[in-house]
C-alpha atoms as a PDB file:
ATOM      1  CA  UNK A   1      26.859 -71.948 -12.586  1.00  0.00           C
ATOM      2  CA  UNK A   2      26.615 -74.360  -9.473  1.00  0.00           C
ATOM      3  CA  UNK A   3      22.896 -75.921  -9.674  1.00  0.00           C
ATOM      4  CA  UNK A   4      22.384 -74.570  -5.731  1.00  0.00           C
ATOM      5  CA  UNK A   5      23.705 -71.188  -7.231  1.00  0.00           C
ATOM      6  CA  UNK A   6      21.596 -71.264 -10.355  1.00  0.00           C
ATOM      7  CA  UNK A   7      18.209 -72.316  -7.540  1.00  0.00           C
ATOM      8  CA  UNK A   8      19.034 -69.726  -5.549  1.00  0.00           C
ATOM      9  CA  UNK A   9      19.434 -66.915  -8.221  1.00  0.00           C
ATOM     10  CA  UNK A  10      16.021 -68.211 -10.004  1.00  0.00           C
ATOM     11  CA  UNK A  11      14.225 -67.461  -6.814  1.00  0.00           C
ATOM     12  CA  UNK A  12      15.423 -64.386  -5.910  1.00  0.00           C
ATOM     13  CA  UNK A  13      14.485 -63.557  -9.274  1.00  0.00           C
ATOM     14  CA  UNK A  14      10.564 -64.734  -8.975  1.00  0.00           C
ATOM     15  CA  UNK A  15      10.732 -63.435  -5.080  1.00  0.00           C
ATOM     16  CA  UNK A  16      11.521 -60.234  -6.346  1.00  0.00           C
ATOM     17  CA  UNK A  17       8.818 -60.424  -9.199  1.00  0.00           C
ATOM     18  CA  UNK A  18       5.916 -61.375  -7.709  1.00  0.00           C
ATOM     19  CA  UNK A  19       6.799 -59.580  -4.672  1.00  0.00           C
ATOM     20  CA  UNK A  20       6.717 -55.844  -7.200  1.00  0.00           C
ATOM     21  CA  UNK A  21       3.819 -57.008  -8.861  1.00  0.00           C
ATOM     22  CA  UNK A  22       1.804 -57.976  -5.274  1.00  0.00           C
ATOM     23  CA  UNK A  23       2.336 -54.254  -5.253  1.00  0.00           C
ATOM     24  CA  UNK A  24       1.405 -53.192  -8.295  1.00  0.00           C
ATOM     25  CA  UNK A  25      -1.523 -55.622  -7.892  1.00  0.00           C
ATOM     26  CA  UNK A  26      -2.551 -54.181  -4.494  1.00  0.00           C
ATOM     27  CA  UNK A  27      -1.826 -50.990  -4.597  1.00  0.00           C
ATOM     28  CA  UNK A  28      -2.875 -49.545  -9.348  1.00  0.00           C
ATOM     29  CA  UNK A  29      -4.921 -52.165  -9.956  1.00  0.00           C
ATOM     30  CA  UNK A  30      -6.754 -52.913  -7.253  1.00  0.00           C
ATOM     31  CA  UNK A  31     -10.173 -50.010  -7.507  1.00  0.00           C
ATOM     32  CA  UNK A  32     -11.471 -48.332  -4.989  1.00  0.00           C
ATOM     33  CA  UNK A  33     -14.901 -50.316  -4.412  1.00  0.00           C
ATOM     34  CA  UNK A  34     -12.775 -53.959  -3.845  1.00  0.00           C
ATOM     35  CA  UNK A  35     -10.704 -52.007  -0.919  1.00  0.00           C
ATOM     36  CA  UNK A  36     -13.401 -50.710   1.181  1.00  0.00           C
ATOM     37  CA  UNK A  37     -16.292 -53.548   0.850  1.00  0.00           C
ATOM     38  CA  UNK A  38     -14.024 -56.518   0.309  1.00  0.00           C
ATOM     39  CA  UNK A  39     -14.309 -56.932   4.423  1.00  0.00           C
ATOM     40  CA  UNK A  40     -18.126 -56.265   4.375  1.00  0.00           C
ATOM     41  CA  UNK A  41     -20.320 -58.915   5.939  1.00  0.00           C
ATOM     42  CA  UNK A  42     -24.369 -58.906   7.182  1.00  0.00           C
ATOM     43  CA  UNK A  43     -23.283 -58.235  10.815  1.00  0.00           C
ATOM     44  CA  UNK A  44     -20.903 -55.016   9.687  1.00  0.00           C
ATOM     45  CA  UNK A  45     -22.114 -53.856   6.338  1.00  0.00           C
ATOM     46  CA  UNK A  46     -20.154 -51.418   4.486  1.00  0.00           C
ATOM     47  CA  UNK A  47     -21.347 -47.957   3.078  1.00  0.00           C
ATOM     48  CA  UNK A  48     -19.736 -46.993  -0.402  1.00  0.00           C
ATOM     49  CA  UNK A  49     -19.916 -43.887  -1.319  1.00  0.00           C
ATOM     50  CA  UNK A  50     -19.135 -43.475  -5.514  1.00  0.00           C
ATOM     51  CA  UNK A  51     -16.484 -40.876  -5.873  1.00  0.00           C
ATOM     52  CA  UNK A  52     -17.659 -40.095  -9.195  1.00  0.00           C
ATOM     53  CA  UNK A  53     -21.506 -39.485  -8.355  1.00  0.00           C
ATOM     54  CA  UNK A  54     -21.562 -39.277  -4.491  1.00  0.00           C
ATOM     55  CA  UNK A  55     -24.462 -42.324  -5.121  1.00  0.00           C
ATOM     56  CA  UNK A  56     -24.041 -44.136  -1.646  1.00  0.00           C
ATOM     57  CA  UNK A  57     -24.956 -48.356  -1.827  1.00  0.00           C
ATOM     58  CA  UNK A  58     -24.828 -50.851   1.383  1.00  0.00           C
ATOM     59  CA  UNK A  59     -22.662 -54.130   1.282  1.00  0.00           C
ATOM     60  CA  UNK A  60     -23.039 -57.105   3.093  1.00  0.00           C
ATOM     61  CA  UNK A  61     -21.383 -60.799   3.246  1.00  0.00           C
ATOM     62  CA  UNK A  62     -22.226 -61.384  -0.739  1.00  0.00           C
ATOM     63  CA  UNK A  63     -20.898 -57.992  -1.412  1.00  0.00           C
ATOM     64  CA  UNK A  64     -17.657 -58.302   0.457  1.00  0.00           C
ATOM     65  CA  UNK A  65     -16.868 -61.467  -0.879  1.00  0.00           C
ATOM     66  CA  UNK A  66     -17.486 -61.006  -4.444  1.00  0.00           C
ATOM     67  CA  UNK A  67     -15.199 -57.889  -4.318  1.00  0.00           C
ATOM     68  CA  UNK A  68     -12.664 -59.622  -2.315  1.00  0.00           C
ATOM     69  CA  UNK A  69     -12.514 -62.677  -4.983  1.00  0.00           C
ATOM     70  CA  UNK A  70     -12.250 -59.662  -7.768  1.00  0.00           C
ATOM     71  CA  UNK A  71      -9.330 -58.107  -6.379  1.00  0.00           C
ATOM     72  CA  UNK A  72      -7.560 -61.858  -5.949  1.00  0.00           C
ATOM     73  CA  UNK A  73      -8.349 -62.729  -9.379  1.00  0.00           C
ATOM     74  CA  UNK A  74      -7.087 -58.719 -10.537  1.00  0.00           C
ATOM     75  CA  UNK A  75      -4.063 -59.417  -7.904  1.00  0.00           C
ATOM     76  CA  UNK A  76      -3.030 -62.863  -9.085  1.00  0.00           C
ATOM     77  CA  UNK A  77      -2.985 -62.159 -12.680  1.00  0.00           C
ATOM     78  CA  UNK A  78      -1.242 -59.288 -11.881  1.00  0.00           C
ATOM     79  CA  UNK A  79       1.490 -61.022 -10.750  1.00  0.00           C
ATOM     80  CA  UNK A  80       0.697 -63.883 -13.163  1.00  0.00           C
ATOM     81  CA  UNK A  81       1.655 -61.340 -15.994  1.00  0.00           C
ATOM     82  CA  UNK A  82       4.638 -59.345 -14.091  1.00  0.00           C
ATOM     83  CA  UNK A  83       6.538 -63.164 -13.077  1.00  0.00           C
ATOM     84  CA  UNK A  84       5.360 -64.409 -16.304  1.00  0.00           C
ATOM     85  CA  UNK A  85       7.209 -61.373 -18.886  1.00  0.00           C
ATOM     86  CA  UNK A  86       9.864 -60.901 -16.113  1.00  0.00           C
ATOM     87  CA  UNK A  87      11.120 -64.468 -15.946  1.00  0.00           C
ATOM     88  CA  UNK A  88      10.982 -64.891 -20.028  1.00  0.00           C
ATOM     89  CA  UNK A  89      13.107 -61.970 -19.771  1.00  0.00           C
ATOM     90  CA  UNK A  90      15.574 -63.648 -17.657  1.00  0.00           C
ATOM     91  CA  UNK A  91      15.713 -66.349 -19.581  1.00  0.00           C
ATOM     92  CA  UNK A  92      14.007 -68.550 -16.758  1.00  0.00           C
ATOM     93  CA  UNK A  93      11.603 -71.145 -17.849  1.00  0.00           C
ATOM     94  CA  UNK A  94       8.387 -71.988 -14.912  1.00  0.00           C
ATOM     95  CA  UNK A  95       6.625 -75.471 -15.263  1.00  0.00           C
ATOM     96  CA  UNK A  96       3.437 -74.724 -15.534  1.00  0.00           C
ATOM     97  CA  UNK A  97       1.927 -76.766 -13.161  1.00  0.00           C
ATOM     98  CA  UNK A  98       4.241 -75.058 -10.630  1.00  0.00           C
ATOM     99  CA  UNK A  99       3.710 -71.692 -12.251  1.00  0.00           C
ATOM    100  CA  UNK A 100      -0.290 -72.541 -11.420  1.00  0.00           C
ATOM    101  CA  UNK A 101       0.453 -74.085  -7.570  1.00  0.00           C
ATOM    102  CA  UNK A 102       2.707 -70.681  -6.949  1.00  0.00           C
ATOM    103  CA  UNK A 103       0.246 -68.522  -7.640  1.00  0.00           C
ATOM    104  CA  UNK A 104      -2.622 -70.216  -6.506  1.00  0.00           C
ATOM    105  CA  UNK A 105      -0.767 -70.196  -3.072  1.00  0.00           C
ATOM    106  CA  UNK A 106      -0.336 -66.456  -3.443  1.00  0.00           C
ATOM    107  CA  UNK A 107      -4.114 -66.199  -4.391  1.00  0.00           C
ATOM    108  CA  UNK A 108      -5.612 -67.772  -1.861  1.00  0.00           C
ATOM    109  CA  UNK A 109      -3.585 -66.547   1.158  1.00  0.00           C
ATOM    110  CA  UNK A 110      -4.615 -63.097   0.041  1.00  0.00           C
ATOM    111  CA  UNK A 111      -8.197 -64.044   0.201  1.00  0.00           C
ATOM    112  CA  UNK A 112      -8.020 -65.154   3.342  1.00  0.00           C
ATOM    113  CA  UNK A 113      -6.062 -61.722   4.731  1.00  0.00           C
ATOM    114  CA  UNK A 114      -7.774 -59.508   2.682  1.00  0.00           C
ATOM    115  CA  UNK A 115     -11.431 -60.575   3.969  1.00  0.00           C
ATOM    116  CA  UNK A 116     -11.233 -58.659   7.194  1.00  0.00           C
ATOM    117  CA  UNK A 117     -14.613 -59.372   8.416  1.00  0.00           C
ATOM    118  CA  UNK A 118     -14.094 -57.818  12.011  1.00  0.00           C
ATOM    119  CA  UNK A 119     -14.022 -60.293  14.736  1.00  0.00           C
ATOM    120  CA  UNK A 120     -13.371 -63.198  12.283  1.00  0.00           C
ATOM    121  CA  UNK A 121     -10.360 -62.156  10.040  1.00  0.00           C
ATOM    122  CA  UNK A 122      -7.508 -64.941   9.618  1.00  0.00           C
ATOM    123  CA  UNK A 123      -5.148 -61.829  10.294  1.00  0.00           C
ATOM    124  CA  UNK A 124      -6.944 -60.642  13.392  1.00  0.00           C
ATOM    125  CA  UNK A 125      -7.679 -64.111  14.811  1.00  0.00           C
ATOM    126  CA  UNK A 126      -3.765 -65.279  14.025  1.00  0.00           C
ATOM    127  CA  UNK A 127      -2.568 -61.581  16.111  1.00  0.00           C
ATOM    128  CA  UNK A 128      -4.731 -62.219  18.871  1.00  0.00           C
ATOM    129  CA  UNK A 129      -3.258 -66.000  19.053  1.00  0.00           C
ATOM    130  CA  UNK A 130       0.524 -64.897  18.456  1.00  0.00           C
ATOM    131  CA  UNK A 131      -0.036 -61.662  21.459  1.00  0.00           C
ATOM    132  CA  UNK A 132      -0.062 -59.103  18.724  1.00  0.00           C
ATOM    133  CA  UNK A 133      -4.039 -57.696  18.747  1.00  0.00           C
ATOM    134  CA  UNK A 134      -2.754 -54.654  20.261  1.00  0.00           C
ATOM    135  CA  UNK A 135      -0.212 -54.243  16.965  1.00  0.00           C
ATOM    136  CA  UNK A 136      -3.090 -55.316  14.916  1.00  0.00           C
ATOM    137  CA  UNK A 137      -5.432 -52.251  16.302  1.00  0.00           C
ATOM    138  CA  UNK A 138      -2.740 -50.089  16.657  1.00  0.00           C
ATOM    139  CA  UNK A 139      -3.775 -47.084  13.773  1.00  0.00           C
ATOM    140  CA  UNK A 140      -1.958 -44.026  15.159  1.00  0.00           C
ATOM    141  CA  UNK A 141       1.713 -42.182  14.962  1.00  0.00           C
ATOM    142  CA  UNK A 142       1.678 -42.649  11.254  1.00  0.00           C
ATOM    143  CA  UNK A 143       1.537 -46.421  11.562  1.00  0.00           C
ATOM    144  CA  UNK A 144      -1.503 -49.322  10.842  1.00  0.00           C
ATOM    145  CA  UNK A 145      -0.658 -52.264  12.411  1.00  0.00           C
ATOM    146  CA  UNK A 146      -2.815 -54.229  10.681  1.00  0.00           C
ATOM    147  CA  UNK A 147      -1.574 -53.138   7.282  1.00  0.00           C
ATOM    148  CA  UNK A 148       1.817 -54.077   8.323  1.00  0.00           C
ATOM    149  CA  UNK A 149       0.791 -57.310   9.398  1.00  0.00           C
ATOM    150  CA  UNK A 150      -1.223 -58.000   6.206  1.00  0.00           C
ATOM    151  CA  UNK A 151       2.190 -56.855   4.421  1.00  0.00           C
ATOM    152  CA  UNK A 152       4.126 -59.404   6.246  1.00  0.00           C
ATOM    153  CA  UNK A 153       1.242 -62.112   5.697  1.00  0.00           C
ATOM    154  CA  UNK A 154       1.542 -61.609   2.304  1.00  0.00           C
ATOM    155  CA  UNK A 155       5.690 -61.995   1.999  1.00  0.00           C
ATOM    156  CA  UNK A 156       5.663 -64.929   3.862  1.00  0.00           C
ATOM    157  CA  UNK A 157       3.089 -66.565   1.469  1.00  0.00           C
ATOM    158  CA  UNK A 158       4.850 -65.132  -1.297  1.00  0.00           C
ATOM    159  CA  UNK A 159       8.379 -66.727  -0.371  1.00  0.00           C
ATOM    160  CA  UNK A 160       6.694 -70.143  -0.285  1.00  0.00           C
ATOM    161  CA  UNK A 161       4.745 -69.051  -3.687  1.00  0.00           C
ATOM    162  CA  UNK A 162       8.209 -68.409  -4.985  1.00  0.00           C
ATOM    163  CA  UNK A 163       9.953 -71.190  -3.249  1.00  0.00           C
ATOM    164  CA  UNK A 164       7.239 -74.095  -5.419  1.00  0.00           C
ATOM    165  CA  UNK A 165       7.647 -72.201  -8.416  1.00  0.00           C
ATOM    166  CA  UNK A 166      11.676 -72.451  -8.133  1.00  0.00           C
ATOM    167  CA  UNK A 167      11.615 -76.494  -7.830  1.00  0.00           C
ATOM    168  CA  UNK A 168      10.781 -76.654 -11.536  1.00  0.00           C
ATOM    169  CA  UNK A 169      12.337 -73.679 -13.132  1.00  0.00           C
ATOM    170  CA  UNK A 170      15.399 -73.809 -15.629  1.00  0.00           C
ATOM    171  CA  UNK A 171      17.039 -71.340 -17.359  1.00  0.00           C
ATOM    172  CA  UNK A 172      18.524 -71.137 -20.699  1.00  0.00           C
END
């Protein structure tokens, strides 16, 4: 196979592996407590109530971001693990060290969407500076804006994730 043909196949392969286990990551293994207080700060604190016992607890700023770095750390091995079997499967070999830059990318993009602090989000900040706030608040006719935004954050970082893995893969 042409090396450009070979390049592009291996990263349509990882795109499409990390991009299933961001998922799987965000979606299974993510818990409950990381989704609502990972966006808690001092100035809007964030009231959990325990499904389990109905015990209610207050989160602030050291809250939010501790659960915010759990569910990066859950998210990014996630996808660690998923890209990691996957590609051995496929008979595609990662350098490490690009293995470790991809997914630190990944990582540490998601931290910065997923800590919605109100007012001083990346993802809010970045709508109202591309004209999109309104898209961003927009939480009616069966659509979130700011999911969908967050979704397309995450791709975008993901295709570059994928993109520095793929300049030192080989396959067998």
């Amino acid at each position: 196979m042409p090396h450009a043909y070979r390049n592009a196949a291996v990263f349509a392969a990882l795109l499409g592996l990390t991009r299933t286990a961001s998922k799987i990551g965000d979606f299974w293994v993510q818990d409950d407590f990381c989704a609502r207080v990972k966006g808690a700060s001092d100035d809007y604190p964030v009231t959990y109530v325990d499904p389990r016992t109905q015990d209610k607890s207050v989160h602030g700023t050291a809250d939010g971001r501790r659960a915010c770095l759990h569910h990066c750390l859950t998210y990014t091995a996630t996808q660690a693990i998923v890209a990691g079997l996957g590609a051995r499967l496929l008979g595609i070999r990662v350098h490490p060290g690009a293995a470790a830059a991809a997914l630190a990318v990944s990582g540490v993009t998601h931290y910065l969407a997923d800590r919605r602090v109100p007012g001083k989000g990346v993802l809010e900040k970045l709508a109202a500076k591309t004209g999109n706030s309104m898209l961003y608040e927009l939480a009616d006719f069966g659509i979130n804006g700011a999911f969908h935004l967050d979704n397309t954050w995450h791709h975008g970082w993901e295709t570059v994730a994928a993109l520095i893995a793929t300049t030192q893969a080989t396959s067998r």
